[in-house]
PDB file of N, CA and C in Angstrom:
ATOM      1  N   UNK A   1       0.835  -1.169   0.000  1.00  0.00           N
ATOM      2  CA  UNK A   1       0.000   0.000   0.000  1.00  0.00           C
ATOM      3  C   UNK A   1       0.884   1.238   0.000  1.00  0.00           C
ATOM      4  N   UNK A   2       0.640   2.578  -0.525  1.00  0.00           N
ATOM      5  CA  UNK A   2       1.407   3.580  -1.161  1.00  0.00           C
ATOM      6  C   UNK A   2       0.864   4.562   0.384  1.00  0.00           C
ATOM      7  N   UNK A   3       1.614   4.955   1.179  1.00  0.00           N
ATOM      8  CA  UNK A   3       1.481   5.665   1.674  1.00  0.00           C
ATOM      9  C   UNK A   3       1.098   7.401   1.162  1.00  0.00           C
ATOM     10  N   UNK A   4       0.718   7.973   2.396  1.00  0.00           N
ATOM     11  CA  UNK A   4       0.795   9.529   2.064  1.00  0.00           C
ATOM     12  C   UNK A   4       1.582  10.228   1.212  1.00  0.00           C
ATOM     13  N   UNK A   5       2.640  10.307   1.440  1.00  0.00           N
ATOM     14  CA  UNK A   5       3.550  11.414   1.035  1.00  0.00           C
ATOM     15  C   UNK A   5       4.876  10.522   0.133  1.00  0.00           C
ATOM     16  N   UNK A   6       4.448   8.917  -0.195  1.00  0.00           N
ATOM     17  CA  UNK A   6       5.951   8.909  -0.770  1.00  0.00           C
ATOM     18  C   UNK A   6       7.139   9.915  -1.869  1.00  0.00           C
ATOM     19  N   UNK A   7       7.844   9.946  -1.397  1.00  0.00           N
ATOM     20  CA  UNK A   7       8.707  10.456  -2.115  1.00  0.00           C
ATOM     21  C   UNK A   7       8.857  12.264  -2.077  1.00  0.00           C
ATOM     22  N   UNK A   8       8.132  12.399  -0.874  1.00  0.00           N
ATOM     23  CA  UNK A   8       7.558  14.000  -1.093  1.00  0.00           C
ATOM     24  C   UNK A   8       8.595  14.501   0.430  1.00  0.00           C
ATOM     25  N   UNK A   9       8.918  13.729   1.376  1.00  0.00           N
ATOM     26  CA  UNK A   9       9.669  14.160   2.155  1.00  0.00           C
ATOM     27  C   UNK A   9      11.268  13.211   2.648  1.00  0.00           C
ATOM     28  N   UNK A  10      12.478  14.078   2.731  1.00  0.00           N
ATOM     29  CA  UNK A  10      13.700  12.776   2.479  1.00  0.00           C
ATOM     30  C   UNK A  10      13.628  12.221   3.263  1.00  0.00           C
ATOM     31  N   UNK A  11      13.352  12.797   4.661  1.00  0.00           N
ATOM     32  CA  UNK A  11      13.462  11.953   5.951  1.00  0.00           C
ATOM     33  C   UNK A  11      12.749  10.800   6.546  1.00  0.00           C
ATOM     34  N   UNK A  12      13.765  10.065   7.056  1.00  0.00           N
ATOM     35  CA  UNK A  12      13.533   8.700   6.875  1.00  0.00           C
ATOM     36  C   UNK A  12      12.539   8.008   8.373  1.00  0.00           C
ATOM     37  N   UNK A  13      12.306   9.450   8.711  1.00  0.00           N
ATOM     38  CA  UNK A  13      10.687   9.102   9.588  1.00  0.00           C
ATOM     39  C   UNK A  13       9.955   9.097   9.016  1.00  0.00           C
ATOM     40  N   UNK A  14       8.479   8.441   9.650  1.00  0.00           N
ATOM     41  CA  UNK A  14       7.605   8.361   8.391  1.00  0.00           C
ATOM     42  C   UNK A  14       6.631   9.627   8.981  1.00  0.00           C
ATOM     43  N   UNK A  15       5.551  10.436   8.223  1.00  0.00           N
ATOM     44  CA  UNK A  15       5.412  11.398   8.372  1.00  0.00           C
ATOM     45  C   UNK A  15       3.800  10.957   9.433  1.00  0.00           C
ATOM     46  N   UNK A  16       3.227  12.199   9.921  1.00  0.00           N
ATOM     47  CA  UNK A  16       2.592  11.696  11.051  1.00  0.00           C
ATOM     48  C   UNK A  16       1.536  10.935  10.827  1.00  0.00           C
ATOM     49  N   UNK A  17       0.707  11.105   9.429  1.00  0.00           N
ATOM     50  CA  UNK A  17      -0.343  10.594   8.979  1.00  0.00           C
ATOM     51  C   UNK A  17      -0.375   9.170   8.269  1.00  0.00           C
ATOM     52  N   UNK A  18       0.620   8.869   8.802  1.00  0.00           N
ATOM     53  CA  UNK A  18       1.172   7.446   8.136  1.00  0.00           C
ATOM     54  C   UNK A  18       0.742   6.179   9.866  1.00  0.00           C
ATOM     55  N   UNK A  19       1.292   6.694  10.381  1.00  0.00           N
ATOM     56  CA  UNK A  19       0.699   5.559  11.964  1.00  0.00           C
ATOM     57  C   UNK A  19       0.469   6.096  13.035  1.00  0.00           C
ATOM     58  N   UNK A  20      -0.691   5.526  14.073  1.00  0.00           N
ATOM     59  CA  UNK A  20      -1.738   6.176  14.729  1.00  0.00           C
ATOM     60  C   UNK A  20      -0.419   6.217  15.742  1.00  0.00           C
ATOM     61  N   UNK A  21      -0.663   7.496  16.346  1.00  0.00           N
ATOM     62  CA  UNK A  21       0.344   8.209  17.190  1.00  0.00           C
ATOM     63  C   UNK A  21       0.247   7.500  19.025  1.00  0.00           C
ATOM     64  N   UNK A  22      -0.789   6.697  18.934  1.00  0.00           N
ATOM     65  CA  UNK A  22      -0.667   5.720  19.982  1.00  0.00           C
ATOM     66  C   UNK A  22      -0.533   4.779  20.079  1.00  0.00           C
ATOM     67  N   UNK A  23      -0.849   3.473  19.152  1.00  0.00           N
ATOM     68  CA  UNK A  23      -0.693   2.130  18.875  1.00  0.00           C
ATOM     69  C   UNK A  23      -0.092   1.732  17.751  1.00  0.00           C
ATOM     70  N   UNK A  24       0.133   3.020  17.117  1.00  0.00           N
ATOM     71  CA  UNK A  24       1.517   2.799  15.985  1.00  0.00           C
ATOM     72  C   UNK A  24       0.842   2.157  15.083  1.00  0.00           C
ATOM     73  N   UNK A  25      -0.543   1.867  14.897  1.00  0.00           N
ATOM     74  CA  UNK A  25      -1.136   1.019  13.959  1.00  0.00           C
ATOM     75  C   UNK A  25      -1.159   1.863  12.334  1.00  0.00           C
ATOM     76  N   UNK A  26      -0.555   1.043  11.425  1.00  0.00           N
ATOM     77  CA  UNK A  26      -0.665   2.148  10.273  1.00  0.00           C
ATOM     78  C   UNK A  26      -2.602   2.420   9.437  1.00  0.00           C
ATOM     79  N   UNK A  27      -2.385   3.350   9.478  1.00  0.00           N
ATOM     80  CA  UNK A  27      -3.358   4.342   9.014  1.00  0.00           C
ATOM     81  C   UNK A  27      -3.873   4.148   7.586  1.00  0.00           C
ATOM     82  N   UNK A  28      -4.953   3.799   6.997  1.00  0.00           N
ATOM     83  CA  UNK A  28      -4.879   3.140   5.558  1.00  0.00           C
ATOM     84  C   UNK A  28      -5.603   4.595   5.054  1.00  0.00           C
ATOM     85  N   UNK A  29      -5.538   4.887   3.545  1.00  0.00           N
ATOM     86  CA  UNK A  29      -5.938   5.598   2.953  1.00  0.00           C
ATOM     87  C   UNK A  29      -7.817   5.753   3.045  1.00  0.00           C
ATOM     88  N   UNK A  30      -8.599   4.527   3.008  1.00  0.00           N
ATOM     89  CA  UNK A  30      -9.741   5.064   3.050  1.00  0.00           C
ATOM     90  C   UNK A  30     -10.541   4.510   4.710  1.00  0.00           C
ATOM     91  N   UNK A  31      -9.455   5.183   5.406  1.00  0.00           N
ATOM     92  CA  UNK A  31     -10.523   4.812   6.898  1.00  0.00           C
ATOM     93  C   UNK A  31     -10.319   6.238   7.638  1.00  0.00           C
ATOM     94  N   UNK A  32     -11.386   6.637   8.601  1.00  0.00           N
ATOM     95  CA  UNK A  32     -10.892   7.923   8.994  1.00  0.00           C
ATOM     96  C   UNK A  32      -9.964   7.954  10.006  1.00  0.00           C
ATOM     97  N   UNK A  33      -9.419   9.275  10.046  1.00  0.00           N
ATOM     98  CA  UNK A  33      -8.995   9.324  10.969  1.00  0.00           C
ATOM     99  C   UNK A  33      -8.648  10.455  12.138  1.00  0.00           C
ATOM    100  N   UNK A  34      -8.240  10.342  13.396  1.00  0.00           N
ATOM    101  CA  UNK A  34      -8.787  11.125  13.936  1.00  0.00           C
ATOM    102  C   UNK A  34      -7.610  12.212  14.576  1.00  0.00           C
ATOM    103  N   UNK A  35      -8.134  13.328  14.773  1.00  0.00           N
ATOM    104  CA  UNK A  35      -6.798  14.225  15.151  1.00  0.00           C
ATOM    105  C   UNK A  35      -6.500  14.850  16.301  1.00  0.00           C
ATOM    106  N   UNK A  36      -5.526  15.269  17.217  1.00  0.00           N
ATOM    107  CA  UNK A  36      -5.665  15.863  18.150  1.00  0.00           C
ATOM    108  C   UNK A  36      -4.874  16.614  18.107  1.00  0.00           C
ATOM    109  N   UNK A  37      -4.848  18.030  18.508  1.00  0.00           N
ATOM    110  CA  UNK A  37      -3.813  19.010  18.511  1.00  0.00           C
ATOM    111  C   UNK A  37      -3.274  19.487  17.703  1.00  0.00           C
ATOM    112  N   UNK A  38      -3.281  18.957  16.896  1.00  0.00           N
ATOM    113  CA  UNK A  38      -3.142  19.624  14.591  1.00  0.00           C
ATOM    114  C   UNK A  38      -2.696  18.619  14.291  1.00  0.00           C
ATOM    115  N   UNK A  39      -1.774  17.842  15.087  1.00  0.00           N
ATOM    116  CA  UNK A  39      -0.357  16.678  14.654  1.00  0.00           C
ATOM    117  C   UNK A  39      -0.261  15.909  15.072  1.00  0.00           C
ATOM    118  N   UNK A  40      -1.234  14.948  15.516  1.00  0.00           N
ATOM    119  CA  UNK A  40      -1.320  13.732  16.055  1.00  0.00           C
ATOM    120  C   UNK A  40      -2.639  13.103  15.240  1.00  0.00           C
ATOM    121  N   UNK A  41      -2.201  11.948  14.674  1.00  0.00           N
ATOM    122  CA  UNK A  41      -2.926  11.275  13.967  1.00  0.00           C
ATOM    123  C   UNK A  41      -3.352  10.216  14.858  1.00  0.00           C
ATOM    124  N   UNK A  42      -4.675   9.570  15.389  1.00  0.00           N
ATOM    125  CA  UNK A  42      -4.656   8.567  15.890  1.00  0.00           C
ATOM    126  C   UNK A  42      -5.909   7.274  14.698  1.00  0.00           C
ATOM    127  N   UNK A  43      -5.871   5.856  14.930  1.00  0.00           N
ATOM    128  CA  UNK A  43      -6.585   5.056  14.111  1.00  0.00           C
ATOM    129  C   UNK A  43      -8.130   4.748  14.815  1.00  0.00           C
ATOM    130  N   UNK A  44      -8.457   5.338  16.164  1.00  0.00           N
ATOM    131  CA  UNK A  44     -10.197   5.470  16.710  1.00  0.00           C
ATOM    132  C   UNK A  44      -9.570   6.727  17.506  1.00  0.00           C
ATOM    133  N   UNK A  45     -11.130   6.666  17.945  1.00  0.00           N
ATOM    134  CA  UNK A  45     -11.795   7.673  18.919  1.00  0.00           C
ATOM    135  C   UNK A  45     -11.198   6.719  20.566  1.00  0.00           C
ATOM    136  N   UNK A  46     -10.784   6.183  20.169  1.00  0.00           N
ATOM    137  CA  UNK A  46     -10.566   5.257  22.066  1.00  0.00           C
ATOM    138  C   UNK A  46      -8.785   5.551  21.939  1.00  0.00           C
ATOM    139  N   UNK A  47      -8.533   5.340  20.512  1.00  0.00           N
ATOM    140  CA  UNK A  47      -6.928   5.915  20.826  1.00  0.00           C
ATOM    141  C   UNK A  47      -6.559   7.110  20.963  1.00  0.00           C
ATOM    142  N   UNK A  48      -7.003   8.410  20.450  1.00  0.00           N
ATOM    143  CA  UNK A  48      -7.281   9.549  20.830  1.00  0.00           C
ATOM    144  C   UNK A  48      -7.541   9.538  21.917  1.00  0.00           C
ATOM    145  N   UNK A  49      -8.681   9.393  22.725  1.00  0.00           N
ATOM    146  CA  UNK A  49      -9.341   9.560  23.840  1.00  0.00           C
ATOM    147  C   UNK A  49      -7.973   9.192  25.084  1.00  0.00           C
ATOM    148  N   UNK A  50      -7.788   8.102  24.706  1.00  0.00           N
ATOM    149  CA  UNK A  50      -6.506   7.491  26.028  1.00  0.00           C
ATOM    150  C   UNK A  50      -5.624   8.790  25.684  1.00  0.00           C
ATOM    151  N   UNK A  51      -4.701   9.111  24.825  1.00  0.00           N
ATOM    152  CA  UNK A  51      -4.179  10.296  24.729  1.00  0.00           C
ATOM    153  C   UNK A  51      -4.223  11.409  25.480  1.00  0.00           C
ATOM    154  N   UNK A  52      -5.692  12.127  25.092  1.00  0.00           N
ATOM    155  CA  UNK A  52      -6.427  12.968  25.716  1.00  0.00           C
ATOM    156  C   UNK A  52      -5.983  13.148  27.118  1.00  0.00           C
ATOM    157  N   UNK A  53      -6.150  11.704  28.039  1.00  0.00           N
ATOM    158  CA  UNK A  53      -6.869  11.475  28.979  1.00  0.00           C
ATOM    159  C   UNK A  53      -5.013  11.429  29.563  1.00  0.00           C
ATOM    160  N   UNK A  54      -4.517  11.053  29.105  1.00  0.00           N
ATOM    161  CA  UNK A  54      -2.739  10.932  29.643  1.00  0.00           C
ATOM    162  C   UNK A  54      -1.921  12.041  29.352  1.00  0.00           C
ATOM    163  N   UNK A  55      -2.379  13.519  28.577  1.00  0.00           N
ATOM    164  CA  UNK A  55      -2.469  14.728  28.728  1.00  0.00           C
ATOM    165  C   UNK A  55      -2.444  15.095  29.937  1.00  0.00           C
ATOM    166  N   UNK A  56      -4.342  14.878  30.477  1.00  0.00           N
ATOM    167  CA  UNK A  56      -4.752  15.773  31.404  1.00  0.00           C
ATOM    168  C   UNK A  56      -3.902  15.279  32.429  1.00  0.00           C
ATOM    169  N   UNK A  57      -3.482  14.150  32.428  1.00  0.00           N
ATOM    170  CA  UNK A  57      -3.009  13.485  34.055  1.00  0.00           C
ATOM    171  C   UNK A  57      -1.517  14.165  34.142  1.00  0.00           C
ATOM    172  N   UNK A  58      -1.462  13.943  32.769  1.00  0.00           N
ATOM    173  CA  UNK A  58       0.276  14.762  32.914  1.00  0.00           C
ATOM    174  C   UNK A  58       0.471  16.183  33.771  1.00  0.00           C
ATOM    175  N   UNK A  59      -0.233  16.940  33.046  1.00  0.00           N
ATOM    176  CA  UNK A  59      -0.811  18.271  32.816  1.00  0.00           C
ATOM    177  C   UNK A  59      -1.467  18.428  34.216  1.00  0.00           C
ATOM    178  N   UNK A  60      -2.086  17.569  35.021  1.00  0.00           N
ATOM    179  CA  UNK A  60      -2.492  17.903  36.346  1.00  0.00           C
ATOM    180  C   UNK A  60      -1.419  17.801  37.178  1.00  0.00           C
ATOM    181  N   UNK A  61      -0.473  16.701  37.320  1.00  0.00           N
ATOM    182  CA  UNK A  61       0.608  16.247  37.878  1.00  0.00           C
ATOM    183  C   UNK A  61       1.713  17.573  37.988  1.00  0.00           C
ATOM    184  N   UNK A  62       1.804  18.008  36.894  1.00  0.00           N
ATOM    185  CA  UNK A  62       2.970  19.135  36.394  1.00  0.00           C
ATOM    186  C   UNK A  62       2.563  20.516  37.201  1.00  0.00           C
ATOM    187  N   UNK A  63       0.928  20.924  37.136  1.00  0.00           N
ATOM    188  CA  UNK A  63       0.607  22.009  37.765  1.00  0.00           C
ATOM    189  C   UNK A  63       0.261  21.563  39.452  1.00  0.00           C
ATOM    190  N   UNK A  64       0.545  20.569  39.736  1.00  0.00           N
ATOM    191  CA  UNK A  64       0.429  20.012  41.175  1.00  0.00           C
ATOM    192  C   UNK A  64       2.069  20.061  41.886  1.00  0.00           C
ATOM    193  N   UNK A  65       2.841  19.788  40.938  1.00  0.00           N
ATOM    194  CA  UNK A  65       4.412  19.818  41.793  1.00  0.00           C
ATOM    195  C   UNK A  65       4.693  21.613  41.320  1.00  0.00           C
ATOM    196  N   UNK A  66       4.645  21.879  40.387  1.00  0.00           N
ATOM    197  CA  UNK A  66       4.635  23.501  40.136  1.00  0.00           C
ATOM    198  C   UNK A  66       4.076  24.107  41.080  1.00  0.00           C
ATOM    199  N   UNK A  67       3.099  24.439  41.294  1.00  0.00           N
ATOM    200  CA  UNK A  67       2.586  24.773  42.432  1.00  0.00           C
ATOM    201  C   UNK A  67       3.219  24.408  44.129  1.00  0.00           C
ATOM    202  N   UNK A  68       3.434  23.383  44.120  1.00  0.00           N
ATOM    203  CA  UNK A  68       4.014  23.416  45.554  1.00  0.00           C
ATOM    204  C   UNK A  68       5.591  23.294  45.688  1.00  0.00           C
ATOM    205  N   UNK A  69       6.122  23.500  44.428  1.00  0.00           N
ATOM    206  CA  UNK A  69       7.690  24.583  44.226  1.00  0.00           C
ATOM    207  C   UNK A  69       7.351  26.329  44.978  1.00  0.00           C
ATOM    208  N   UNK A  70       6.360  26.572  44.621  1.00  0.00           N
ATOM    209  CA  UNK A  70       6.560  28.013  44.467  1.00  0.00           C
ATOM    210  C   UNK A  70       5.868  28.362  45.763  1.00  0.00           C
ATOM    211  N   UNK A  71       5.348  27.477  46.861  1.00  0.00           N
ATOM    212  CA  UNK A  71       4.600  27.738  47.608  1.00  0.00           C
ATOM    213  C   UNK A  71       5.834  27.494  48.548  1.00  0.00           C
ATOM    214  N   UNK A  72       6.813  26.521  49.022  1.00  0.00           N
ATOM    215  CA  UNK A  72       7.663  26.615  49.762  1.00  0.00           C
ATOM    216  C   UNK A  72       8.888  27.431  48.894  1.00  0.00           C
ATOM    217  N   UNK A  73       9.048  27.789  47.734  1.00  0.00           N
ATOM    218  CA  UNK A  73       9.933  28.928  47.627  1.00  0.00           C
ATOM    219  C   UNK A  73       9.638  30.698  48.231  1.00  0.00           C
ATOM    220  N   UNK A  74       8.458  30.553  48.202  1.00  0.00           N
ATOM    221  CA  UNK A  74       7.487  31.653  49.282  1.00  0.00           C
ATOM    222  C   UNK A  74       7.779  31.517  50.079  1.00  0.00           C
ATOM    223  N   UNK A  75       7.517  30.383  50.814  1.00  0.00           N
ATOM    224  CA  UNK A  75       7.593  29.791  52.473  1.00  0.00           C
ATOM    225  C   UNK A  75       9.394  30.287  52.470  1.00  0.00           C
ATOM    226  N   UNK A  76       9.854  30.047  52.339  1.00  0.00           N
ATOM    227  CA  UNK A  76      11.556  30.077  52.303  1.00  0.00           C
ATOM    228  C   UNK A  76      12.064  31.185  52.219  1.00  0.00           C
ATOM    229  N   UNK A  77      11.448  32.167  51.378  1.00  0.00           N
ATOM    230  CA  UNK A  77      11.366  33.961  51.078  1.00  0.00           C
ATOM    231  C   UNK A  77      11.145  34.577  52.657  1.00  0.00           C
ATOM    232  N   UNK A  78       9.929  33.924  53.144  1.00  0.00           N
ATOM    233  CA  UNK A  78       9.581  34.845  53.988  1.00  0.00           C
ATOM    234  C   UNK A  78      10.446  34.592  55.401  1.00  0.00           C
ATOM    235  N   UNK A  79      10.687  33.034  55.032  1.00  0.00           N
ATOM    236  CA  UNK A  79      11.771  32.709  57.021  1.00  0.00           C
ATOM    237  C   UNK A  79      12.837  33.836  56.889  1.00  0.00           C
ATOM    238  N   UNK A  80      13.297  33.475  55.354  1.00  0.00           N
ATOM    239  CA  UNK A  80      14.737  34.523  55.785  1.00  0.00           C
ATOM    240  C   UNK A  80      14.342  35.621  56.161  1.00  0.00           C
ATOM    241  N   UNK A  81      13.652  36.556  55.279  1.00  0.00           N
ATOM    242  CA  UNK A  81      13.100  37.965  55.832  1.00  0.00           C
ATOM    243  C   UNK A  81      12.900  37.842  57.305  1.00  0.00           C
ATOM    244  N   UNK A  82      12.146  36.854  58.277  1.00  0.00           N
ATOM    245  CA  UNK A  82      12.082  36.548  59.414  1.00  0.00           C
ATOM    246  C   UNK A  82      12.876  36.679  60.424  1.00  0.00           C
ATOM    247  N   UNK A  83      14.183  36.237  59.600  1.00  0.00           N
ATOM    248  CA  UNK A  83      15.376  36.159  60.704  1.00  0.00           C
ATOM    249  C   UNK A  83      16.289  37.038  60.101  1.00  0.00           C
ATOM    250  N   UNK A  84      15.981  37.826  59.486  1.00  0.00           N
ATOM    251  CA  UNK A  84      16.729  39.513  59.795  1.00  0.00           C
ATOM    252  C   UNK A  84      17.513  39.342  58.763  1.00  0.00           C
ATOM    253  N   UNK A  85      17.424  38.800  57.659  1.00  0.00           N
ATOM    254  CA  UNK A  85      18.431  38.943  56.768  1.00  0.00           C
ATOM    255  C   UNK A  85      17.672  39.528  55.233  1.00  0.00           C
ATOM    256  N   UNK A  86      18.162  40.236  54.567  1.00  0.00           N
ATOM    257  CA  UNK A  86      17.352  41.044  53.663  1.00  0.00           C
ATOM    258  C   UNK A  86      17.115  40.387  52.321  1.00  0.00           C
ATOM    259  N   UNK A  87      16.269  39.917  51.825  1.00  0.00           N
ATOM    260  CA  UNK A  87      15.896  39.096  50.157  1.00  0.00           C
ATOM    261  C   UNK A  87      15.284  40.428  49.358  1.00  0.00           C
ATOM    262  N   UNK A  88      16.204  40.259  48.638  1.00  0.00           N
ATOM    263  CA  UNK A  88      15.466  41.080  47.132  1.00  0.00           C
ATOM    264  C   UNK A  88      15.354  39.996  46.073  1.00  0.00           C
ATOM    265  N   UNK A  89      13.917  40.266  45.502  1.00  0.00           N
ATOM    266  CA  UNK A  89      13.775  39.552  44.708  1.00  0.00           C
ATOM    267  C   UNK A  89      13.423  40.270  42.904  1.00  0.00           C
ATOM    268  N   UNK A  90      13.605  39.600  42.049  1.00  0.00           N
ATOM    269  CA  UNK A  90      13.545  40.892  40.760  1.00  0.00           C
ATOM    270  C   UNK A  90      14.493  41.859  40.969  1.00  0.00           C
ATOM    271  N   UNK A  91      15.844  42.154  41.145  1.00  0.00           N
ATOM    272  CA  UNK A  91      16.377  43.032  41.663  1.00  0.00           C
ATOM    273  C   UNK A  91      17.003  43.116  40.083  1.00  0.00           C
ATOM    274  N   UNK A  92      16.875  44.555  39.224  1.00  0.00           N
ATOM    275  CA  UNK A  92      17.518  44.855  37.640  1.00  0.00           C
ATOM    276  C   UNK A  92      18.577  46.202  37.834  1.00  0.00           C
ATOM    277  N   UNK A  93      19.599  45.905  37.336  1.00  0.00           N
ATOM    278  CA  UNK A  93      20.891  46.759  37.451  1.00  0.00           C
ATOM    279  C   UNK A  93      21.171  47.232  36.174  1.00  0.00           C
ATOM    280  N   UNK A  94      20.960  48.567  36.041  1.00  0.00           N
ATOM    281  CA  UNK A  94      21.057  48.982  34.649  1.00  0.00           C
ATOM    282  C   UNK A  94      22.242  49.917  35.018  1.00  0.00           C
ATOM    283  N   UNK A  95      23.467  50.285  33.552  1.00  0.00           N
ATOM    284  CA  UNK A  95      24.128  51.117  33.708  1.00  0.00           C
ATOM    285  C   UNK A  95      24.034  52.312  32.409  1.00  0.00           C
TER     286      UNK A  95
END
């Protein structure tokens, strides 16, 4: 079977619309298929969907340790100020 793009790009990856971006299953010319994010080709709606769904968990995980970086880098801002020693923070030196 003649893929998408033969001969149209050198590189020797195959291009995204060629296998479903989760189960690697190749993608045939007359079945649909489904997209997420502009550039992710997947072969159903359940391989997409798992995608989706391992996004959000990422994406929750990431703004869950982010968040409690910046909450004891606060916490840590304010002891020193506490114990008498001076924090500048944003401090810009122009000459």
């Amino acid at each position: 079977m003649d893929s998408y793009y033969v001969g149209i790009l050198d590189s020797d990856e195959p291009h995204f619309l060629e296998s479903c971006s989760r189960c690697r299953k190749t993608l045939s010319l007359n079945s649909d298929i489904f997209m997420y994010r502009g550039d992710m080709a997947f072969c159903s709606q359940e391989c997409r969907q798992e995608q989706i769904e391992s996004d959000e968990t990422k994406s929750k995980r990431w703004r869950k340790t982010s968040s409690s970086r910046s909450s004891s880098l606060r916490s840590s801002d304010s002891k020193d100020s506490a114990a008498g020693e001076t924090v500048r923070t944003k401090t810009l030196v122009m000459a």
